[in-house]
Protein backbone atom coordinates (compact mmCIF):
# COMPACT_ATOMS: atom_id res chain seq x y z
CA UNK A 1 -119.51 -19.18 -30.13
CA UNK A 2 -120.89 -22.04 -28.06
CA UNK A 3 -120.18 -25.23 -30.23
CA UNK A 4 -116.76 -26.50 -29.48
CA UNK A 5 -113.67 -26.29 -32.53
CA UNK A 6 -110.54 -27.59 -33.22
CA UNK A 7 -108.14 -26.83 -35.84
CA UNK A 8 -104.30 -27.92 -35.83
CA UNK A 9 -101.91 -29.92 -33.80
CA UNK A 10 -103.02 -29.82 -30.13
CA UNK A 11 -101.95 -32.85 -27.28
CA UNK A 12 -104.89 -35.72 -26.07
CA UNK A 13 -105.62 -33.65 -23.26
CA UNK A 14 -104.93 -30.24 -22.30
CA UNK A 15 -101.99 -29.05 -19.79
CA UNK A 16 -99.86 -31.74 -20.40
CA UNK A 17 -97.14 -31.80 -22.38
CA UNK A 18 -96.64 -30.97 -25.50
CA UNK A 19 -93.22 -31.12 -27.18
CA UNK A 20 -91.89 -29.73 -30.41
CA UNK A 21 -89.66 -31.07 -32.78
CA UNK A 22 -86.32 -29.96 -30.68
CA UNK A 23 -87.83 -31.76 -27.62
CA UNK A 24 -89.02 -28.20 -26.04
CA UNK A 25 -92.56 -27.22 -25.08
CA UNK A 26 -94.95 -25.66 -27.04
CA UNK A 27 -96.63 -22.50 -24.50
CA UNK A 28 -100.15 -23.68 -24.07
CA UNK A 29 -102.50 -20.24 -23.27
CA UNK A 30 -105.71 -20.36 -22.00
CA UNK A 31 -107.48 -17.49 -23.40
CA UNK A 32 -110.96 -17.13 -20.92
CA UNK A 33 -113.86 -15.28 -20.70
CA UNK A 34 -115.95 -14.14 -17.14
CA UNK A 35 -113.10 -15.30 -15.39
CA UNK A 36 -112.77 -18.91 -15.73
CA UNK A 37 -116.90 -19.17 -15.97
CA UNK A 38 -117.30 -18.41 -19.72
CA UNK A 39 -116.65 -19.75 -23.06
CA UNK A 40 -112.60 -20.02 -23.41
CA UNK A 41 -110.06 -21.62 -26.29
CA UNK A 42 -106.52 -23.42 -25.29
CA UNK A 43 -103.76 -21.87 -27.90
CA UNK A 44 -100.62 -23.51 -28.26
CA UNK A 45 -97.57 -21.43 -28.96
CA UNK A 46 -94.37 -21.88 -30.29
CA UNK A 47 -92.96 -19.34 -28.64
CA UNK A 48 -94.13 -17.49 -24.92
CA UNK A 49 -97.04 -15.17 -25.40
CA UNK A 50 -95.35 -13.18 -22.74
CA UNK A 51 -91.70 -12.26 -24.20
CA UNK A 52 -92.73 -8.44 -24.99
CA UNK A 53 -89.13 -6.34 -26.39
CA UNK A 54 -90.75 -3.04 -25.96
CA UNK A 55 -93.54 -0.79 -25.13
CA UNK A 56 -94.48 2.12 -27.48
CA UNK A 57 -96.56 5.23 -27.12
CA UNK A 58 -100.18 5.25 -25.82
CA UNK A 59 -101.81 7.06 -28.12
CA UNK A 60 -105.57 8.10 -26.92
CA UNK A 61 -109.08 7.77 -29.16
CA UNK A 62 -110.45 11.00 -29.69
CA UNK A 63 -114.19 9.89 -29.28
CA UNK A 64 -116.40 12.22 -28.00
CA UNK A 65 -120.26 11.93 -27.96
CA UNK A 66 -122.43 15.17 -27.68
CA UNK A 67 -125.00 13.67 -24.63
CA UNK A 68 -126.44 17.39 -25.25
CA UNK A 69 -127.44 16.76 -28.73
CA UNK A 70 -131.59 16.00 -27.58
CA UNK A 71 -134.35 14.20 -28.19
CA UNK A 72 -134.61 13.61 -32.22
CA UNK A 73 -135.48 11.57 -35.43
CA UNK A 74 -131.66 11.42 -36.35
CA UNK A 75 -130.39 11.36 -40.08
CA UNK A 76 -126.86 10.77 -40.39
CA UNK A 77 -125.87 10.86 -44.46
CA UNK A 78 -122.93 8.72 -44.77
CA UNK A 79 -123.52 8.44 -48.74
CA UNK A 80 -121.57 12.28 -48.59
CA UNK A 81 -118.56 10.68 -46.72
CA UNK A 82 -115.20 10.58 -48.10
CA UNK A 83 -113.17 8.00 -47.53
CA UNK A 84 -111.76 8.03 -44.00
CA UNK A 85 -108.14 6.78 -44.50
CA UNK A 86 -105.66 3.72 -45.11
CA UNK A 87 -104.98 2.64 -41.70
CA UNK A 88 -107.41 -0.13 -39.67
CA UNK A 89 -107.55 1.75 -36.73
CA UNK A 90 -107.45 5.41 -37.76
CA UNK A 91 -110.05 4.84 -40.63
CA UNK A 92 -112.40 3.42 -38.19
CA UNK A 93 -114.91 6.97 -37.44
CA UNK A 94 -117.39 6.43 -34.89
CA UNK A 95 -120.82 7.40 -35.16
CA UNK A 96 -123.02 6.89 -32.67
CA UNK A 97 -122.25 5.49 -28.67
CA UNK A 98 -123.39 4.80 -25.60
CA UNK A 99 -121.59 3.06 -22.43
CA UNK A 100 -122.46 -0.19 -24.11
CA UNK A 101 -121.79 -0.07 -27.67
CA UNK A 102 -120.30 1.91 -30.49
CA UNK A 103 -121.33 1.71 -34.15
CA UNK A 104 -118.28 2.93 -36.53
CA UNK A 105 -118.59 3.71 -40.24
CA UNK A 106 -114.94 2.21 -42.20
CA UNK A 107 -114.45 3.47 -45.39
CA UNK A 108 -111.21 3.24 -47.46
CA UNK A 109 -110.26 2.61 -50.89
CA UNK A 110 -106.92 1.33 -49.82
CA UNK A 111 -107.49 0.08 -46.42
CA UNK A 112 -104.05 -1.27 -44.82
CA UNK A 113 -103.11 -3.20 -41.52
CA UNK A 114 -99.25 -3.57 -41.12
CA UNK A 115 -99.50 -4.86 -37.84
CA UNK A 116 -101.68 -6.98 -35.80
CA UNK A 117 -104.37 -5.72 -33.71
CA UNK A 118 -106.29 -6.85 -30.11
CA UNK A 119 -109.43 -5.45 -28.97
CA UNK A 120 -108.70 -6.03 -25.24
CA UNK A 121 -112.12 -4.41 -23.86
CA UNK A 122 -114.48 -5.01 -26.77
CA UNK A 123 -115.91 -7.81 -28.76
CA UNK A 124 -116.63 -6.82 -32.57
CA UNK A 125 -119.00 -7.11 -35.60
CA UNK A 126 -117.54 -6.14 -38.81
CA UNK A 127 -120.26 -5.84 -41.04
CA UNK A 128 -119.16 -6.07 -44.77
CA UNK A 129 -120.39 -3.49 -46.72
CA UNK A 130 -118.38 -3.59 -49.72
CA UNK A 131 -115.13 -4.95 -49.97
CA UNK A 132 -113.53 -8.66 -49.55
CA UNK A 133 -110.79 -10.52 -48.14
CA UNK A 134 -108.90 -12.41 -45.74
CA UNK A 135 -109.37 -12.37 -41.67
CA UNK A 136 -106.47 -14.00 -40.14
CA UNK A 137 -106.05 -14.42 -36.70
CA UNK A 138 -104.13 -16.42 -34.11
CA UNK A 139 -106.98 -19.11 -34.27
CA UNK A 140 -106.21 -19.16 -38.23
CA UNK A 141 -108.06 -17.41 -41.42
CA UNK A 142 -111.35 -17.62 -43.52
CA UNK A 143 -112.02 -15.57 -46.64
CA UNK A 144 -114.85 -12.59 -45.98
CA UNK A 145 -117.51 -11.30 -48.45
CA UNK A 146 -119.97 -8.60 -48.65
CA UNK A 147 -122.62 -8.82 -46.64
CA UNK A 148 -121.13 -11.07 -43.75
CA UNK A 149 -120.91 -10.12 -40.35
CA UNK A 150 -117.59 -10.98 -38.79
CA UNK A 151 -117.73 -10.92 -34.95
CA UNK A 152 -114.42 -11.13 -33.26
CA UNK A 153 -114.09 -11.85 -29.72
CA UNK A 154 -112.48 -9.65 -27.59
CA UNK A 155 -108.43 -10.26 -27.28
CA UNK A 156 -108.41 -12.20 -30.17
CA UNK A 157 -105.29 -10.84 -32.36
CA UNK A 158 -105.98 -10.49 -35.69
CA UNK A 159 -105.08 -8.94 -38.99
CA UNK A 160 -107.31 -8.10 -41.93
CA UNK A 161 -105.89 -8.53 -45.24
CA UNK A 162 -108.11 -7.04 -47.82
CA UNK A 163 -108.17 -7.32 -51.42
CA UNK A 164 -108.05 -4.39 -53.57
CA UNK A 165 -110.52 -2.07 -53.77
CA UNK A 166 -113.15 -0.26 -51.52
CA UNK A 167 -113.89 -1.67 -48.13
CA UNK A 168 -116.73 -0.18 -46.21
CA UNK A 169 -117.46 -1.67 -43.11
CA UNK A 170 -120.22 -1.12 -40.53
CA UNK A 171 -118.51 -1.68 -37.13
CA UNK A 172 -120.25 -2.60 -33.79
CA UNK A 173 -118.03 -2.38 -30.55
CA UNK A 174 -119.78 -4.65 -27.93
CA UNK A 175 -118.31 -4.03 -24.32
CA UNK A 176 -120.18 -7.53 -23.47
CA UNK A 177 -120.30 -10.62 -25.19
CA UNK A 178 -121.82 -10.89 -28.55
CA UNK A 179 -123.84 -14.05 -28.78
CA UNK A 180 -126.07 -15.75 -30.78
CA UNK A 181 -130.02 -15.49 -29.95
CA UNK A 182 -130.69 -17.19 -26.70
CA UNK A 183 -134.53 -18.07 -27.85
CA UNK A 184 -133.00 -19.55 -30.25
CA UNK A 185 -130.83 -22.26 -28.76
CA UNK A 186 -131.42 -25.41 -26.57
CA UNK A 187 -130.12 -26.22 -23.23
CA UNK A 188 -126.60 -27.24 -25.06
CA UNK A 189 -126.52 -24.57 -26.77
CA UNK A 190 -127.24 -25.98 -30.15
CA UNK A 191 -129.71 -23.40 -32.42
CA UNK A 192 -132.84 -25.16 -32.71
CA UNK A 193 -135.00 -25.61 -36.54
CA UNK A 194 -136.92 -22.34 -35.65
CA UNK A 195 -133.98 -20.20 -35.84
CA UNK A 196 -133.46 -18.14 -38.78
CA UNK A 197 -129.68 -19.78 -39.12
CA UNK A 198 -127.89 -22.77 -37.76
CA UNK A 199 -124.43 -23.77 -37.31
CA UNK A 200 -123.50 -24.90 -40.90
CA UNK A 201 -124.19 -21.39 -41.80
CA UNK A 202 -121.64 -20.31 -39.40
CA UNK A 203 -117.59 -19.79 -41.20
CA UNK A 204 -114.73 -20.65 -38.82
CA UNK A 205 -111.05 -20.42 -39.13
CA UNK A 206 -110.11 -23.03 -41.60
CA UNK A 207 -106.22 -22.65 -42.05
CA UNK A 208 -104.02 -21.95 -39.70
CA UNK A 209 -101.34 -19.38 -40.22
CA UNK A 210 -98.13 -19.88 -38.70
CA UNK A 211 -95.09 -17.56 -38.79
CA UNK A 212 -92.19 -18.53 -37.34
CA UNK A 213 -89.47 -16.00 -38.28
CA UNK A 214 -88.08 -14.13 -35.84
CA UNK A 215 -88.24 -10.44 -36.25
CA UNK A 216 -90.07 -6.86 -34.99
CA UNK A 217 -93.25 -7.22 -34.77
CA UNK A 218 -95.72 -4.90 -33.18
CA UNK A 219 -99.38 -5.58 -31.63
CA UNK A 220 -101.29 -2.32 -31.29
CA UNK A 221 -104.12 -3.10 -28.29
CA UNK A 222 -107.19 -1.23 -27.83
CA UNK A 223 -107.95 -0.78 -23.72
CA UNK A 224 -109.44 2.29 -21.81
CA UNK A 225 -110.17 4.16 -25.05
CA UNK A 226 -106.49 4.50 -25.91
CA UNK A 227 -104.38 2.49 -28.31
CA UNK A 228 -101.06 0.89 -26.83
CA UNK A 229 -98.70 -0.48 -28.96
CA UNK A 230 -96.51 -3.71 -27.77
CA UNK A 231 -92.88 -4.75 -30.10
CA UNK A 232 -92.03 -8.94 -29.95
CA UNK A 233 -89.66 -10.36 -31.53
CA UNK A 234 -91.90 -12.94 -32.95
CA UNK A 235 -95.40 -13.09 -34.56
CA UNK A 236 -98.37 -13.71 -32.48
CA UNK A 237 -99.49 -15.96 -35.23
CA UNK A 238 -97.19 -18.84 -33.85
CA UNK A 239 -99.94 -21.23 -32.81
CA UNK A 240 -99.76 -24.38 -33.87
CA UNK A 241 -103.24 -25.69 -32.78
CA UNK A 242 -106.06 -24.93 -30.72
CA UNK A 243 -109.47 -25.61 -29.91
CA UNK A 244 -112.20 -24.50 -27.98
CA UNK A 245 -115.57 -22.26 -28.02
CA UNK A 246 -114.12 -18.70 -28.12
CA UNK A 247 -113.23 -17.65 -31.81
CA UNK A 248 -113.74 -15.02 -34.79
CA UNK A 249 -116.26 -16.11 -37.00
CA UNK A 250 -118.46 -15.49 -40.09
CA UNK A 251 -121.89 -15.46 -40.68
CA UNK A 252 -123.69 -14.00 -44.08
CA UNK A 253 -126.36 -11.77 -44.06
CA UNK A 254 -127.79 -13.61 -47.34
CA UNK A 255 -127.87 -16.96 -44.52
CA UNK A 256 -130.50 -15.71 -42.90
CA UNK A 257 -134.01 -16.73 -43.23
CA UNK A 258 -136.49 -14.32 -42.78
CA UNK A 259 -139.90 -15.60 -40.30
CA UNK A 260 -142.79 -14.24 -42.17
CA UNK A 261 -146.66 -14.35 -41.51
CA UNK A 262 -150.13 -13.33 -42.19
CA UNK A 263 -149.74 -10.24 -40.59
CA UNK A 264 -146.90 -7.69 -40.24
CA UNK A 265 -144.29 -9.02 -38.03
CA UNK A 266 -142.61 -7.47 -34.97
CA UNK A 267 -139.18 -6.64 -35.28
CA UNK A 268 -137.50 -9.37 -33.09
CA UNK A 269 -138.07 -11.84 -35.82
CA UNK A 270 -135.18 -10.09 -37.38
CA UNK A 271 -132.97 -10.63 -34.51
CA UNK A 272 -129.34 -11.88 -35.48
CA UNK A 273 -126.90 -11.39 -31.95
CA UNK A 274 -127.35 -10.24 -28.82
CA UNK A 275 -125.09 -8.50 -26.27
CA UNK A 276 -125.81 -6.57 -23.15
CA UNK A 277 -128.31 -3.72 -23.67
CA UNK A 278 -128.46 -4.36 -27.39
CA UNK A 279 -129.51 -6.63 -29.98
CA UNK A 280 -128.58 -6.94 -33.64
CA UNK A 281 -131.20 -7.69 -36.38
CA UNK A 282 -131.27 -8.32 -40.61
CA UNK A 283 -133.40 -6.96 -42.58
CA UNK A 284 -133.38 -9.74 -45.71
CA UNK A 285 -135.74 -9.96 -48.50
CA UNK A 286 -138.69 -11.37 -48.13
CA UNK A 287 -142.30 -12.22 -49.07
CA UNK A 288 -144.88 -9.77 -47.45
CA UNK A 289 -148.20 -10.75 -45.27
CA UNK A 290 -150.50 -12.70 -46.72
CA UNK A 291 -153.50 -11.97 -45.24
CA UNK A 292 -155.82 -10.80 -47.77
CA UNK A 293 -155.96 -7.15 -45.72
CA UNK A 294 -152.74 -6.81 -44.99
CA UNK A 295 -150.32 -3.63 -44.58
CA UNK A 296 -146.95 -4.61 -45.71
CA UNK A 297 -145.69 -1.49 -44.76
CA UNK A 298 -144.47 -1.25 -40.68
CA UNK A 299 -147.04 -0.35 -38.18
CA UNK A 300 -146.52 3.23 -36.54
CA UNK A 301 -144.75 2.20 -33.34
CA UNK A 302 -142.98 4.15 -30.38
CA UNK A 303 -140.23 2.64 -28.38
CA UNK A 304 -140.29 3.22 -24.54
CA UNK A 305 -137.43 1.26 -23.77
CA UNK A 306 -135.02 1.12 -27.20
CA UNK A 307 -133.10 3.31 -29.32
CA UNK A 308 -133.44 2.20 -32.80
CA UNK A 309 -131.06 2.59 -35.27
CA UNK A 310 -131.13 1.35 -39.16
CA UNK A 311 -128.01 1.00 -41.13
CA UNK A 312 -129.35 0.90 -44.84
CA UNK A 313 -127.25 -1.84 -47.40
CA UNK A 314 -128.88 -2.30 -50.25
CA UNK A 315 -132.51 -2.65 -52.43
CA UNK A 316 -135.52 -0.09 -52.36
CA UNK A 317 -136.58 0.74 -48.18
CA UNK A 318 -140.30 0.82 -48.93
CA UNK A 319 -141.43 2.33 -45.72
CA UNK A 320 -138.30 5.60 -46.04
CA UNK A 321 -137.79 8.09 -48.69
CA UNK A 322 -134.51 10.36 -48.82
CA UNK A 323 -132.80 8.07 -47.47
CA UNK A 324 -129.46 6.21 -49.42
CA UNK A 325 -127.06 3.25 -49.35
CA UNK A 326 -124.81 3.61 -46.23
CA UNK A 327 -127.20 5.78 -44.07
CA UNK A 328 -128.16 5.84 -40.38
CA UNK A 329 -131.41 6.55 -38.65
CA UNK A 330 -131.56 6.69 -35.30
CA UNK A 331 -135.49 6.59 -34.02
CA UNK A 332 -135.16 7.29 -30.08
CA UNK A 333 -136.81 6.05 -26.83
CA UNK A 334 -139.80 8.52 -26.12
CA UNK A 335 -141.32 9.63 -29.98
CA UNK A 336 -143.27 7.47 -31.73
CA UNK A 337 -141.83 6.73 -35.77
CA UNK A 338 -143.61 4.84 -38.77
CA UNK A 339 -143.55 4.58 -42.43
CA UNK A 340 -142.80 8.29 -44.45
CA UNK A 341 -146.28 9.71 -45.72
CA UNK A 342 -147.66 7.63 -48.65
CA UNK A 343 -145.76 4.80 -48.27
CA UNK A 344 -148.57 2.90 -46.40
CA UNK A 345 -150.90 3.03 -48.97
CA UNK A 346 -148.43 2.21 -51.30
CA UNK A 347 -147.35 -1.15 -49.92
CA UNK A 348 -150.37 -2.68 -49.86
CA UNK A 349 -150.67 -5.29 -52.68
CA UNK A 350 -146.60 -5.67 -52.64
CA UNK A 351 -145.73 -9.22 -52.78
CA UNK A 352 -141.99 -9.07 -51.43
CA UNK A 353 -139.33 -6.65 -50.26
CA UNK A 354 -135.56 -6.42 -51.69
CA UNK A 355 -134.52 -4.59 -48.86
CA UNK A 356 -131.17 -5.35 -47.20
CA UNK A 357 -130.42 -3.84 -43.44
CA UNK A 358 -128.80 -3.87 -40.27
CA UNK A 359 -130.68 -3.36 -37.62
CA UNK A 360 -129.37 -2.34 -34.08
CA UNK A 361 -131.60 -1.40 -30.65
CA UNK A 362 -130.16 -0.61 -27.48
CA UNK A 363 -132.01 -0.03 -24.18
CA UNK A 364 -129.84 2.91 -23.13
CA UNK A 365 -129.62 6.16 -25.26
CA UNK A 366 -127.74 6.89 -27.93
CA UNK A 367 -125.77 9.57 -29.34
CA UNK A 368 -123.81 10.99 -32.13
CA UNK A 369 -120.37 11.56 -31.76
CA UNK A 370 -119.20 14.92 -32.31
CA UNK A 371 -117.16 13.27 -36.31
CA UNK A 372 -120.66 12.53 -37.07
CA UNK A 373 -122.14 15.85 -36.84
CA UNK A 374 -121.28 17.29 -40.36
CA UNK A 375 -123.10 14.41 -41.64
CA UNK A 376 -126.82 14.82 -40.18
CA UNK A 377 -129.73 15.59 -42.01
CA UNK A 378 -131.02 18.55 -40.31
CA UNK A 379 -134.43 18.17 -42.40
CA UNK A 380 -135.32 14.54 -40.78
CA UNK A 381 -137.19 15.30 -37.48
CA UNK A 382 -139.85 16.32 -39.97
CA UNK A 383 -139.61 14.38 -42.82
CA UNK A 384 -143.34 12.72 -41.88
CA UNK A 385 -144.98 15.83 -42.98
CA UNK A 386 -146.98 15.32 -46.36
């Protein structure tokens, strides 16, 4: 995030010294993005970051993404999904992927995370579905709902801590930064009063949580597609205090204000984050066009330079039909895609949409992965027949 934040005990002024209670010295870390060019947080330990005991197996991610599928309208039914496991990491099933991002479906009715987990390649949006809880982190915790997107910077450790029940999650893996919209922020970064959300919408880590018991613990890391699991014989959630502009955060879906107008707007007005190659948008309910001719329903529209993909949360999709809660569409680069026969006509006269969804367009292709095969709806490509 760009606005600076603080939370705990941390010295006046960073590297210089900082003693503990004993008279030792807390471990200050500089965790740093682009080098030393980007957005970065100072943590202060109580013990050295760098005292590993032992190094376990690395244990590789069987992704694979069929480049051969072609060009089509893509289905993919996640509604006939069964739930994909207990475990963070194995529960986590990708669906589609290119060299820039990956979009994972979570589902689990008794999702567990025993250990504590760093994404050392990839920032990450954990879209909330269904399902609540606790994040907590080395930066400390906030409580998540549904409908929040939780991005998490890459290396951050963290630990999810859900309550009970079913937790579906729609994951985006970001091998950039994911940012807030840069049209939508001033030369200091603050978001300006036409952005759809502003900073007091925006959750932070409001408690810190400190373990100080020695012990086994083990950090499983995420890096060239493989997991790699590291043993300490402390926590990594012995921070005392830290501050800076690189965080996990929270930001709910039901924060954002739609733009609206006249006529049908484009779909950038929906935009939510931004990474390299991609963009993340909401689809909220909203009032329709107002002008007195207006189609509510979207415009026919082909993208030369985007994939398109819709994941579908909640409410009635208006322009779609056969499609449910917890589906993908992928609309490619190169065909043109609109509104499902009849639905035009339909729309017009509709004061407001309850529609809920996330949208995601990338400017290189993407593809299924080979798990999400058994899930595609083989009838889509020509679903726009009458």
């Amino acid at each position: 995030m760009p606005f600076y934040n603080r939370l705990g005990q941390i010295p006046p002024k960073r590297h210089t010294q900082f003693r503990q209670a004993d008279g030792s010295l807390y471990y200050e870390e500089l965790v740093s993005s682009y080098g030393f060019s980007g957005i970065y947080s100072n943590l202060y330990h109580t013990f050295a970051p760098t005292r590993v005991t032992s190094m376990g197996a690395v244990t590789p991610l069987n992704y694979s993404f069929d480049k051969g599928y072609g060009l089509k309208q893509t289905h993919i039914k996640t509604s006939i999904m069964e739930p994909t496991g207990s475990d963070f990491i194995d529960a986590k099933m990708p669906m589609l992927g290119n060299q820039d991002v990956i979009l994972y479906m979570l589902l689990s009715d008794n999702l567990s995370m025993p250990y504590y987990f760093k994404n050392a390649e990839a920032d990450e949006v954990l879209f909330i579905h269904e399902g609540s809880g606790i994040l907590e982190s080395q930066m400390g915790s906030f409580q998540y709902r549904p409908g929040d997107y939780v991005v998490i910077p890459r290396t951050v450790i963290y630990r999810i801590k859900p309550d009970s029940g079913r937790s579906r999650f729609m994951i985006t893996e970001s091998f950039s930064p994911v940012e807030t919209v840069s049209r939508y922020r001033n030369d200091m970064g603050q978001l300006l009063e036409h952005s759809p959300y502003c900073e007091r919408d925006i959750r932070t880590p409001d408690t810190i949580v400190l373990e100080l018991e020695k012990g086994s613990y083990t950090v499983r890391i995420k890096k060239d597609n493989a997991i790699h699991d590291y043993g300490y014989e402390h926590s990594p959630f012995d921070v005392v205090g830290w501050d800076g502009c690189l965080y996990p955060y929270a930001l709910s879906i039901h924060d954002f204000e739609p733009i609206t107008g006249r006529i049908h707007q484009p779909p950038p007005v929906h935009q939510t984050f931004q990474g390299r190659n991609f963009v993340i948008c909401s689809f909220v309910p909203r009032l329709f066009d107002y002008h007195p001719l207006s189609i509510p329903a979207p415009y026919n529209h082909s993208n030369i330079d985007s994939d398109e993909v819709l994941y579908y949360v909640d409410g009635n999709f208006m322009s779609r039909r056969g499609i449910d809660v917890g589906s993908f569409t992928l609309h490619p680069g190169g065909l043109p895609h609109g509104p499902h026969p009849g639905t035009v006509e339909a729309s017009i006269g509709k004061k407001e949409t309850l529609e809920l969804a996330v949208m995601i367009d990338t400017f290189k292709p993407l593809y299924p992965s080979v798990q999400a095969e058994k899930f595609l709806d083989s009838n889509y490509p020509f679903s726009w027949i009458s």
